[in-house]
C-alpha atoms as a PDB file:
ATOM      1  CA  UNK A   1       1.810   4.880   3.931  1.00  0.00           C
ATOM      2  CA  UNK A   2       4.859   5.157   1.159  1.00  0.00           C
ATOM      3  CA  UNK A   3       4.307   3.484  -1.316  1.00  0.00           C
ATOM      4  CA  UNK A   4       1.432   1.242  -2.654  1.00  0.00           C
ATOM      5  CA  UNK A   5       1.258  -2.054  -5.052  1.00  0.00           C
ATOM      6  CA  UNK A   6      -1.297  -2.721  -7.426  1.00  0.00           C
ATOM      7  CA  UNK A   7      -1.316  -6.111  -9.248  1.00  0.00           C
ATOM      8  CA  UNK A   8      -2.528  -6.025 -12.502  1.00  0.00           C
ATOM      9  CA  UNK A   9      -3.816  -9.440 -13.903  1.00  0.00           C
ATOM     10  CA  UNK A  10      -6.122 -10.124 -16.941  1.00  0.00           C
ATOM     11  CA  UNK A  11      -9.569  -8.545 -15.637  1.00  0.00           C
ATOM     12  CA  UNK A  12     -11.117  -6.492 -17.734  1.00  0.00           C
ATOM     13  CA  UNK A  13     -11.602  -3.765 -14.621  1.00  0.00           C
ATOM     14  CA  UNK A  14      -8.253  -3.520 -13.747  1.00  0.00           C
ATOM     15  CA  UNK A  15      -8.741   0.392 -14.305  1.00  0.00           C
ATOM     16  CA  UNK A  16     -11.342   0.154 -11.600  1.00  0.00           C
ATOM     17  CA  UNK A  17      -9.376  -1.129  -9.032  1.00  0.00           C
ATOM     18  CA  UNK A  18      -6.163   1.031 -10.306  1.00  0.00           C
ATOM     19  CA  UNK A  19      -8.609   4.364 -10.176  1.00  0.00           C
ATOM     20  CA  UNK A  20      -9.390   3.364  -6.584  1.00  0.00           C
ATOM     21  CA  UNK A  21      -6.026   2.659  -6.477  1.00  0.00           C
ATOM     22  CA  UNK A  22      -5.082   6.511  -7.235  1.00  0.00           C
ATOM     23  CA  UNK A  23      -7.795   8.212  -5.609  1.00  0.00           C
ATOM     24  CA  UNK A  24      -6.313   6.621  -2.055  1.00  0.00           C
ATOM     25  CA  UNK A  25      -2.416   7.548  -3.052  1.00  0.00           C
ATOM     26  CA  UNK A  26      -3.649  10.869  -3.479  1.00  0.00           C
ATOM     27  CA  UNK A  27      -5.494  11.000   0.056  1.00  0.00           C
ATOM     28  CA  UNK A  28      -2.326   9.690   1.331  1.00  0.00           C
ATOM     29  CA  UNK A  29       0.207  11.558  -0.095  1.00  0.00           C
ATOM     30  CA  UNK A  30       1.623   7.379  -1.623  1.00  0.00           C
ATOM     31  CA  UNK A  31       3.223   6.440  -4.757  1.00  0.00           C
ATOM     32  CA  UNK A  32       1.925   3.293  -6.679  1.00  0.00           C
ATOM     33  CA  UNK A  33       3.619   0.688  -8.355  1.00  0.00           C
ATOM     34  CA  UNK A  34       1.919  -1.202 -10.907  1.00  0.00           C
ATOM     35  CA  UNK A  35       2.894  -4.928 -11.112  1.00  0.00           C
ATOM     36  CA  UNK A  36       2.634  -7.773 -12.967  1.00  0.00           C
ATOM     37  CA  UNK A  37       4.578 -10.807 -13.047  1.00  0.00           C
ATOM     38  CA  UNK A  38       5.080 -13.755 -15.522  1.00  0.00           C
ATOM     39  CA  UNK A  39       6.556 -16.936 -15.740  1.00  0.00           C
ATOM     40  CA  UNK A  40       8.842 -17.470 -19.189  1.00  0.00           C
ATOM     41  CA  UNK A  41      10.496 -20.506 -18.776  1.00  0.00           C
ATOM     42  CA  UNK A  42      13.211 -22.426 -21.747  1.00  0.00           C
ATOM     43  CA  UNK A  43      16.347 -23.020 -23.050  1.00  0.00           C
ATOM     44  CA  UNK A  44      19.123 -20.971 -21.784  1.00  0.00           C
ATOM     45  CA  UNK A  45      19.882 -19.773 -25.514  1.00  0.00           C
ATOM     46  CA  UNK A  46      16.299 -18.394 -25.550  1.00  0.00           C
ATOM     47  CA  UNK A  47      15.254 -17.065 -22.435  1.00  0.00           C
ATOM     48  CA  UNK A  48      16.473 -14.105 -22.358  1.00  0.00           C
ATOM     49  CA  UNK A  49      14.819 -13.188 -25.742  1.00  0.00           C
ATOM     50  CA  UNK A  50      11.582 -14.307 -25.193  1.00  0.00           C
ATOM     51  CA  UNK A  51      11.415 -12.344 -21.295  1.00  0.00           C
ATOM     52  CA  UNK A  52      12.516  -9.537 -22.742  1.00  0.00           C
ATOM     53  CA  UNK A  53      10.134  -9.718 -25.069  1.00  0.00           C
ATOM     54  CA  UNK A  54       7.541 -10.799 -22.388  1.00  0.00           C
ATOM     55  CA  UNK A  55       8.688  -7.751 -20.295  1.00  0.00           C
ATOM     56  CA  UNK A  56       7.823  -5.964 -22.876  1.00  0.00           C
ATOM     57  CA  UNK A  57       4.771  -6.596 -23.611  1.00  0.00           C
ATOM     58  CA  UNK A  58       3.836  -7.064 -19.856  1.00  0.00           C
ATOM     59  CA  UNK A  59       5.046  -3.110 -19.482  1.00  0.00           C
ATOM     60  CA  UNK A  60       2.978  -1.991 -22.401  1.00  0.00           C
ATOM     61  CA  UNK A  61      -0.389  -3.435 -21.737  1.00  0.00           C
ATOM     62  CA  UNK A  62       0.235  -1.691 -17.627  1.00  0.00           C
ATOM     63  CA  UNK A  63       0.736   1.570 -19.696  1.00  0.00           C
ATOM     64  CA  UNK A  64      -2.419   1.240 -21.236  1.00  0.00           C
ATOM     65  CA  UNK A  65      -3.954   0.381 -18.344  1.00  0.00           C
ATOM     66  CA  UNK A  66      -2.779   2.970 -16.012  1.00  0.00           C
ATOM     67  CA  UNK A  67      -3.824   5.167 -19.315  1.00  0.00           C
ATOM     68  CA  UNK A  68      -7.239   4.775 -18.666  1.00  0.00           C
ATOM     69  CA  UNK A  69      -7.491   6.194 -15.484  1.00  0.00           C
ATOM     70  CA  UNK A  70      -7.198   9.875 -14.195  1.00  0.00           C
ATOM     71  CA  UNK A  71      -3.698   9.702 -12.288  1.00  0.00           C
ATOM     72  CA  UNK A  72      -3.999  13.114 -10.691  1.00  0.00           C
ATOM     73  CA  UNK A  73      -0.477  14.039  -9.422  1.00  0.00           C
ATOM     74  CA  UNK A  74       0.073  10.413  -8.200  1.00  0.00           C
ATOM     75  CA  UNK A  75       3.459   8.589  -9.133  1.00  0.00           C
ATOM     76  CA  UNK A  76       2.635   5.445 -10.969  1.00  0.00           C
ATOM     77  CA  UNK A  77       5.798   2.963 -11.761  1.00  0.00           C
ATOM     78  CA  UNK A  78       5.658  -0.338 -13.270  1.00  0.00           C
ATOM     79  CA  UNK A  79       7.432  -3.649 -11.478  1.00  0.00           C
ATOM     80  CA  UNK A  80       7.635  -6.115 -13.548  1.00  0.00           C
ATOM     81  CA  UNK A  81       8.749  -9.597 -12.131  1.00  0.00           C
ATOM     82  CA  UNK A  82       9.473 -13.349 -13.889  1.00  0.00           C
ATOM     83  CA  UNK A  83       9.212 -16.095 -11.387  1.00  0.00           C
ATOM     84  CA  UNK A  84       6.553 -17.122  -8.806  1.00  0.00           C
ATOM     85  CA  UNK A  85       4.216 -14.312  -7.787  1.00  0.00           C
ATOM     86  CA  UNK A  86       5.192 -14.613  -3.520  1.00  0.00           C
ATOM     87  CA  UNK A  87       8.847 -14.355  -5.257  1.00  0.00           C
ATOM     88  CA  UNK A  88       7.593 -11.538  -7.075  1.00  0.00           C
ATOM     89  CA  UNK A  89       6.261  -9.756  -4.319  1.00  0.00           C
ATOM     90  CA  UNK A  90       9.109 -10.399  -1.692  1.00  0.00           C
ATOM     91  CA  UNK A  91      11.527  -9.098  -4.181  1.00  0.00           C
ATOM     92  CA  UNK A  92       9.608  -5.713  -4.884  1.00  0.00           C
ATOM     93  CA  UNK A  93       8.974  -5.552  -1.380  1.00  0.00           C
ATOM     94  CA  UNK A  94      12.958  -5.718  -0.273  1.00  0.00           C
ATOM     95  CA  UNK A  95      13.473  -3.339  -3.543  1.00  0.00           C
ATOM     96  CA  UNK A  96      11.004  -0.291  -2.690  1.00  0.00           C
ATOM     97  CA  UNK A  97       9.068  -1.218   0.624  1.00  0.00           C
ATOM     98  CA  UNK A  98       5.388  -2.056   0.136  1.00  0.00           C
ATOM     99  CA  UNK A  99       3.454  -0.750   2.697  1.00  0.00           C
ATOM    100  CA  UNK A 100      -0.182  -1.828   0.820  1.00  0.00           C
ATOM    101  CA  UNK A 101      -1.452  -3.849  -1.778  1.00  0.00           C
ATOM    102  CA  UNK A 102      -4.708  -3.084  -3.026  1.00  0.00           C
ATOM    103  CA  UNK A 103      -6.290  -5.691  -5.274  1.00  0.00           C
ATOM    104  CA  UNK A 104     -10.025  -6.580  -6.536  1.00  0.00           C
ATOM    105  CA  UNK A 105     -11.702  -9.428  -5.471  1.00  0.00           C
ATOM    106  CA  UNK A 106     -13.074 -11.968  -8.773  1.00  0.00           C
ATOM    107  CA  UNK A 107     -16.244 -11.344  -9.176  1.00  0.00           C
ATOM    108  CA  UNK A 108     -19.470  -8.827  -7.421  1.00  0.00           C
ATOM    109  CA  UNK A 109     -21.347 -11.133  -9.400  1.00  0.00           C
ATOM    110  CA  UNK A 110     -22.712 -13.286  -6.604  1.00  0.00           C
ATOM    111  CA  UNK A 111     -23.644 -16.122  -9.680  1.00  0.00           C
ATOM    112  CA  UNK A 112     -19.776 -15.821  -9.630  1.00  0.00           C
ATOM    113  CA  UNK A 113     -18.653 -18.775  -7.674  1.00  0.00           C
ATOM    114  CA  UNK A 114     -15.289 -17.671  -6.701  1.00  0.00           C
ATOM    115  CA  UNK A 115     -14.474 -14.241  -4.238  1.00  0.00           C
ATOM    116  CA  UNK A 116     -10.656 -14.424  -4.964  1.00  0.00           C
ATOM    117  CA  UNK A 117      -9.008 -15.946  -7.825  1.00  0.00           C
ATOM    118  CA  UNK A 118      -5.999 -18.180  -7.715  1.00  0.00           C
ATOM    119  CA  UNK A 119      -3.858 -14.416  -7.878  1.00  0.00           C
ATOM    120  CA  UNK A 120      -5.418 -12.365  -5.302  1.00  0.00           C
ATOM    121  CA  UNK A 121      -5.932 -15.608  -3.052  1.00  0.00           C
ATOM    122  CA  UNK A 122      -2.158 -16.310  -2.855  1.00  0.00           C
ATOM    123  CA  UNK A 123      -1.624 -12.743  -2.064  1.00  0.00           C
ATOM    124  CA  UNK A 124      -3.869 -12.707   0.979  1.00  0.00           C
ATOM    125  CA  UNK A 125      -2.955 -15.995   2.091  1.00  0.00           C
ATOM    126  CA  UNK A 126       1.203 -16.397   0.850  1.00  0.00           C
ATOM    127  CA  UNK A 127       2.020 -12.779   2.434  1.00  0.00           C
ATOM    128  CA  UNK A 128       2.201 -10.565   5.330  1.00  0.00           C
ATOM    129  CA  UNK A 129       2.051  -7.352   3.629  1.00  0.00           C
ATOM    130  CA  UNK A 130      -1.334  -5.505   4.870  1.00  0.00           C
ATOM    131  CA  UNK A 131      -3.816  -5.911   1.945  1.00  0.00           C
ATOM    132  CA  UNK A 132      -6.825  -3.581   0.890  1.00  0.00           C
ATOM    133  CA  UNK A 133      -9.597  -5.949  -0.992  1.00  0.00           C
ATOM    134  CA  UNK A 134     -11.672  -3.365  -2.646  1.00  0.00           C
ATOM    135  CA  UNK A 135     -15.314  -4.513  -4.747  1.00  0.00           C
ATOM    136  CA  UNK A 136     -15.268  -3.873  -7.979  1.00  0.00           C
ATOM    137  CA  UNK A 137     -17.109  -0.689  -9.095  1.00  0.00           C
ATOM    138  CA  UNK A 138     -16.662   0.630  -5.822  1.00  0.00           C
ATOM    139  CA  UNK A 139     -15.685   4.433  -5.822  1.00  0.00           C
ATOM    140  CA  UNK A 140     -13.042   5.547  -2.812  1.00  0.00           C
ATOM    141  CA  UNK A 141     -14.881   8.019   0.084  1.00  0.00           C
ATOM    142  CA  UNK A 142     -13.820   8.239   3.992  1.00  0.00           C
ATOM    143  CA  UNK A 143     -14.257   5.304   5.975  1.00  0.00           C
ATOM    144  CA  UNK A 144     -16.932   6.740   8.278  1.00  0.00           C
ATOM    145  CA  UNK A 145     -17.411   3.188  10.844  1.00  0.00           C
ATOM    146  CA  UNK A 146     -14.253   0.489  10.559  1.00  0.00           C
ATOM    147  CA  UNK A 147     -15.161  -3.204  12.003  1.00  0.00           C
ATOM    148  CA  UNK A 148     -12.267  -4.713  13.469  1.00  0.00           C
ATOM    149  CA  UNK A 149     -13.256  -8.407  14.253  1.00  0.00           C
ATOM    150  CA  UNK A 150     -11.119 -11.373  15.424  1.00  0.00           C
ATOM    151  CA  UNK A 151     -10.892 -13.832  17.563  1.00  0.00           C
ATOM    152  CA  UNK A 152      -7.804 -13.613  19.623  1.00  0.00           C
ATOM    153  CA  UNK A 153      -6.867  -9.625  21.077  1.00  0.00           C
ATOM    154  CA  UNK A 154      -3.149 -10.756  21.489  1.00  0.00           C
ATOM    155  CA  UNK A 155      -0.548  -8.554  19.024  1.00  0.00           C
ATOM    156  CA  UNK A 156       2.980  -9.498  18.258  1.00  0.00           C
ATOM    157  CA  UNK A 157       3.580  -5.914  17.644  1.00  0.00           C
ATOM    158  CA  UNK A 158       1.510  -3.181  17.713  1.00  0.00           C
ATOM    159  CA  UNK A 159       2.811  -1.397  14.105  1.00  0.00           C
ATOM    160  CA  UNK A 160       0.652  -3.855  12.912  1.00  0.00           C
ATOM    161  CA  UNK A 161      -2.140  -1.444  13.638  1.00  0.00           C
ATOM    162  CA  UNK A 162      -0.179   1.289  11.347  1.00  0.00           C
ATOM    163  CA  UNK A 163      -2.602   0.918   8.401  1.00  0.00           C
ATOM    164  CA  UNK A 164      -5.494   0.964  10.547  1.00  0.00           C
ATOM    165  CA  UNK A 165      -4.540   3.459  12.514  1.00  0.00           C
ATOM    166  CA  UNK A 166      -3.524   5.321   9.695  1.00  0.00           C
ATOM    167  CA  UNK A 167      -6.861   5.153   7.835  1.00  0.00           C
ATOM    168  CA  UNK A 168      -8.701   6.199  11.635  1.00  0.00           C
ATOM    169  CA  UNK A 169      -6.809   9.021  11.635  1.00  0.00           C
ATOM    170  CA  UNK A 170      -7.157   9.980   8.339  1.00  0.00           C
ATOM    171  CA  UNK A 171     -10.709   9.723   8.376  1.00  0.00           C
ATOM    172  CA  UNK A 172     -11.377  10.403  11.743  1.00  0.00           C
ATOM    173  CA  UNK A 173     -13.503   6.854  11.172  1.00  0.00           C
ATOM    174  CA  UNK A 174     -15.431   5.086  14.060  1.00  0.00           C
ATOM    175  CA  UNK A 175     -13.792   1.954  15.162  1.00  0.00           C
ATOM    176  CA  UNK A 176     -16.041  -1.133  16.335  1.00  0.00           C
ATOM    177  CA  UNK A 177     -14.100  -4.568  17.383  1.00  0.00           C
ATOM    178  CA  UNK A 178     -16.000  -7.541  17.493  1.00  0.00           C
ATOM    179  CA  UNK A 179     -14.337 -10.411  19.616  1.00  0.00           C
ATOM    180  CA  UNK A 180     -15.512 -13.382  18.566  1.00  0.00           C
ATOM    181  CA  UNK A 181     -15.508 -16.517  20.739  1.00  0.00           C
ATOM    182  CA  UNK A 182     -15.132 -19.474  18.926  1.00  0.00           C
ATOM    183  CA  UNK A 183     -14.876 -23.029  20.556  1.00  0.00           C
ATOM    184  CA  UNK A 184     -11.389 -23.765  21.760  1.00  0.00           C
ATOM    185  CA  UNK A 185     -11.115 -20.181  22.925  1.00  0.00           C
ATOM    186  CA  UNK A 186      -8.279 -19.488  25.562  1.00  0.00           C
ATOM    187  CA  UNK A 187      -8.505 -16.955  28.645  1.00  0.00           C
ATOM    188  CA  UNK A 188      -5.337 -15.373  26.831  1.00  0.00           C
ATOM    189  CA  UNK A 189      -7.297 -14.800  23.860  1.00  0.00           C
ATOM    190  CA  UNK A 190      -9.313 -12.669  25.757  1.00  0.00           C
ATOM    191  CA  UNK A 191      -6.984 -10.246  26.733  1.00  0.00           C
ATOM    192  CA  UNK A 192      -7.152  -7.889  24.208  1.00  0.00           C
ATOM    193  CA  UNK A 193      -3.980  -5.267  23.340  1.00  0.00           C
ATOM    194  CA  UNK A 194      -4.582  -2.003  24.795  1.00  0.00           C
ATOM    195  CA  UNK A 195      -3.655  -0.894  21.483  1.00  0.00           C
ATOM    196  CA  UNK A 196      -6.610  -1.799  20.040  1.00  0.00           C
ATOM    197  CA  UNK A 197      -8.583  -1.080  22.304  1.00  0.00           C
ATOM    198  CA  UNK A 198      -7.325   2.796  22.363  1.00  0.00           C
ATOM    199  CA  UNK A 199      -8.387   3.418  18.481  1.00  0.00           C
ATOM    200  CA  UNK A 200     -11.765   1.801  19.467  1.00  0.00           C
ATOM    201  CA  UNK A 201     -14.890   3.096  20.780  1.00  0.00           C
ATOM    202  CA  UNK A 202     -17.056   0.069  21.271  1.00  0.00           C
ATOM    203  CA  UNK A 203     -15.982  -3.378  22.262  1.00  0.00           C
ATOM    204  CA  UNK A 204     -18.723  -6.530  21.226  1.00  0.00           C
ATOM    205  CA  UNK A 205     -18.227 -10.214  22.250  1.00  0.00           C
ATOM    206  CA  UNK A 206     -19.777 -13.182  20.392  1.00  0.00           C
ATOM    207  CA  UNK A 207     -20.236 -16.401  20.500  1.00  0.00           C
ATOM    208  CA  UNK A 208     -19.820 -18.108  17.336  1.00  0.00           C
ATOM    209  CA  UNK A 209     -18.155 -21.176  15.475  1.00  0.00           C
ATOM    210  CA  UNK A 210     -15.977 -18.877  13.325  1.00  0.00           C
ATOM    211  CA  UNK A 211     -15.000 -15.307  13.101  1.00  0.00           C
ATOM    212  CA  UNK A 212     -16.808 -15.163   9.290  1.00  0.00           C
ATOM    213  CA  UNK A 213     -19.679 -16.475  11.703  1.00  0.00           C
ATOM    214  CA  UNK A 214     -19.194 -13.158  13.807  1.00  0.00           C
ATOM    215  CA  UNK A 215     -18.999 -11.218  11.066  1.00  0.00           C
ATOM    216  CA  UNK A 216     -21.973 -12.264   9.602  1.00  0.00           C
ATOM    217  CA  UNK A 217     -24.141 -12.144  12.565  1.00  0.00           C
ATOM    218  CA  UNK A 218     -23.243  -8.378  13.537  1.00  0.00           C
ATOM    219  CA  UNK A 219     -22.641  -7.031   9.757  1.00  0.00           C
ATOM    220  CA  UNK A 220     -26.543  -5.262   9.368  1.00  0.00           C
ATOM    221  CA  UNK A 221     -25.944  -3.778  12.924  1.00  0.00           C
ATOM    222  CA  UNK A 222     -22.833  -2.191  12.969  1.00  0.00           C
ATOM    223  CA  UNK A 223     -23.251  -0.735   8.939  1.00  0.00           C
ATOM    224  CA  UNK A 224     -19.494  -0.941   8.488  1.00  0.00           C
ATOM    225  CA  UNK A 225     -17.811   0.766   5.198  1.00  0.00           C
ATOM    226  CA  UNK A 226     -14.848  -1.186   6.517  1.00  0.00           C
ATOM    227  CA  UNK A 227     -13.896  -4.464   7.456  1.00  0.00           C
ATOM    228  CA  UNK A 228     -10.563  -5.339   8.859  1.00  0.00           C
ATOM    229  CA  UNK A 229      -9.662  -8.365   9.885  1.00  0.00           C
ATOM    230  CA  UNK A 230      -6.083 -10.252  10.666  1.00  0.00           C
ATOM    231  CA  UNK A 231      -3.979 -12.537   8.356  1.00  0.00           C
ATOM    232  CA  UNK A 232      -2.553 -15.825  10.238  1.00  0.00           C
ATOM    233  CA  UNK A 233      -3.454 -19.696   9.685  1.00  0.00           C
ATOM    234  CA  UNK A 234      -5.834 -19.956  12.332  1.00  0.00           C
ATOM    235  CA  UNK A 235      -7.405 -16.493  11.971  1.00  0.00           C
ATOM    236  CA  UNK A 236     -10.540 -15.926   9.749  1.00  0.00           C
ATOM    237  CA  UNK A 237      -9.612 -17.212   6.832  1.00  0.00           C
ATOM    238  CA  UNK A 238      -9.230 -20.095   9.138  1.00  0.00           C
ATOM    239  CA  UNK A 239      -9.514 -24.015   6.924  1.00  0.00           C
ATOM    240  CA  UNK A 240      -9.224 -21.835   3.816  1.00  0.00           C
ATOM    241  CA  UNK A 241      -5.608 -21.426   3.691  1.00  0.00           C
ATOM    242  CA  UNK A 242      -4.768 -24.753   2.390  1.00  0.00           C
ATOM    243  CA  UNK A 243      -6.031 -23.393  -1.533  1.00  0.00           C
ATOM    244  CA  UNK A 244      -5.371 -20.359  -2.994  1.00  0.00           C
ATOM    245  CA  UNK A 245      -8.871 -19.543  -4.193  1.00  0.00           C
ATOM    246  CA  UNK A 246     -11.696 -19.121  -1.821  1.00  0.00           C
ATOM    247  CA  UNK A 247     -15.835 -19.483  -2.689  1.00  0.00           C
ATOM    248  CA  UNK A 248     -18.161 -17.193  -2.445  1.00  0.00           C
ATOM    249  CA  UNK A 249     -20.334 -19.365  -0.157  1.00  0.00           C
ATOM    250  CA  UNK A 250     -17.087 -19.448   2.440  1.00  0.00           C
ATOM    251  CA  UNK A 251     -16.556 -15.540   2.309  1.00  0.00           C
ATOM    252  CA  UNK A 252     -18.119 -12.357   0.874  1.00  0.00           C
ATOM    253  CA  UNK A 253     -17.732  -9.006   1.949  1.00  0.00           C
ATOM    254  CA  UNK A 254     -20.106  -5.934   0.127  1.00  0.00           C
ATOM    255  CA  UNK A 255     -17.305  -3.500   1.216  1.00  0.00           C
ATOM    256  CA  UNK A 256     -13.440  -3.163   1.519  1.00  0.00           C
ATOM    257  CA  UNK A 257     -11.413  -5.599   3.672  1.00  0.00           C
ATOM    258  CA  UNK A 258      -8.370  -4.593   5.360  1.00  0.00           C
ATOM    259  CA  UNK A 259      -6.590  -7.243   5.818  1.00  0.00           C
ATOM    260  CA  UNK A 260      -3.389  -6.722   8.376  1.00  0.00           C
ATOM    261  CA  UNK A 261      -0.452  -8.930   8.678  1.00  0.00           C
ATOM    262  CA  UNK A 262       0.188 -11.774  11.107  1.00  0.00           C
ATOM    263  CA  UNK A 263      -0.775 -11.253  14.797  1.00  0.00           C
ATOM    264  CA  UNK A 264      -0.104 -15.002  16.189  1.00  0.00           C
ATOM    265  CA  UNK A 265       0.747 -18.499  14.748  1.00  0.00           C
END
């Protein structure tokens, strides 16, 4: 794990999440990029001006930011981008290599009514880069028991699993994967990649109309610090792909979420 991006948007505790940020670099032995992109828009006589004037404001208020928190002896660069944020983040990504984002939900505020914003719910949902979704106020320790749940064990590739396996390893963390059996399943679905089941040291099945469903039911019992779950359309994000932001009443989590990249379509 290279090299990590942090978006910074307008929240108030973007030093929270950036701290957390650092304090994992540093575990790791990563560099973090800072980003934040804009979209300055006008007359061809004019635009350059005013985004270079954007740009530089955008790269003074991430200075002040990232000058609020204790860096350590982690390298912290600033990407700034002008376009569409997936833009954005595919061209930092071919630039440098992102190998994590880490980003804050909304709101802990459960009167909040949102868990990810119009920002960090494109991320999750408009990418494949493997995405740590950290609580606000939440300090970094060792993952001491990871939750893997999902409801199909077929992998495209097994690098998926670097993150994860990365974090085990690092952390010498339990792993506990939850197969959850929602209707529709398939027999194939059920064959689960020996990959993951080589990191893990307990295997659950569930019945259950969703893998949130899953979660919910087995969250108390297995007292994860971790939650990772997979990215794709029909994974568990599931019906919540079509909008960027999603509601606290379709999906909270007390604790990080690693979210990895694509498994199937």
């Amino acid at each position: 794990m290279m090299n990590i991006l942090v978006p910074i948007g307008t929240s108030t505790n973007a030093n929270e999440t950036l701290q957390y940020a650092v304090n994992f670099a540093e575990d790791f032995g990563a560099d973090i990029y800072v980003m934040e992109v804009f979209n300055v828009s006008g007359k061809t006589g004019t635009l350059t001006n005013v985004t270079q004037k954007v740009t530089e404001n955008s790269k003074e208020r991430l200075k002040e930011v990232i000058a609020t928190v204790d860096t350590k002896d982690v390298s912290i660069k600033i990407a700034s981008f002008n376009g569409e944020l997936k833009d954005g983040l595919r061209e930092i990504d071919k630039g440098i290599g992102i190998d994590l984002i880490i980003l804050a939900p909304r709101s802990n505020d459960i009167q909040e009514e949102y868990y990810l914003g119009h920002t960090s719910g494109a991320i999750i949902k408009r990418t494949n880069i493997p995405t740590l979704i950290v609580p606000k106020g939440t300090a970094y320790k060792s993952f001491e028991n990871i939750l893997v749940a999902f409801k199909s064990g077929i992998l495209k590739r097994k690098r998926i699993l670097d993150p994860l396996i990365e974090i085990k390893n690092k952390h010498n963390a339990k792993v506990n994967l939850l197969m959850v059996k929602t209707p529709g399943y398939s027999d194939d679905d059920l064959k689960i990649n020996t990959a993951l089941m080589d990191i893990s040291s307990q295997l659950t099945f569930t019945d259950n109309p969703t893998t949130y469903h899953g979660v919910l039911e087995h969250f108390q019992a297995k007292h994860p610090d971790l939650l990772c779950v997979f990215r794709r359309k029909r994974g568990f994000f599931k019906k919540l792909w079509e909008k960027s932001t999603i509601s606290k009443s379709e999906f909270f989590a007390p604790v990080p979420v690693l979210v990895l990249s694509v498994k199937k379509d």
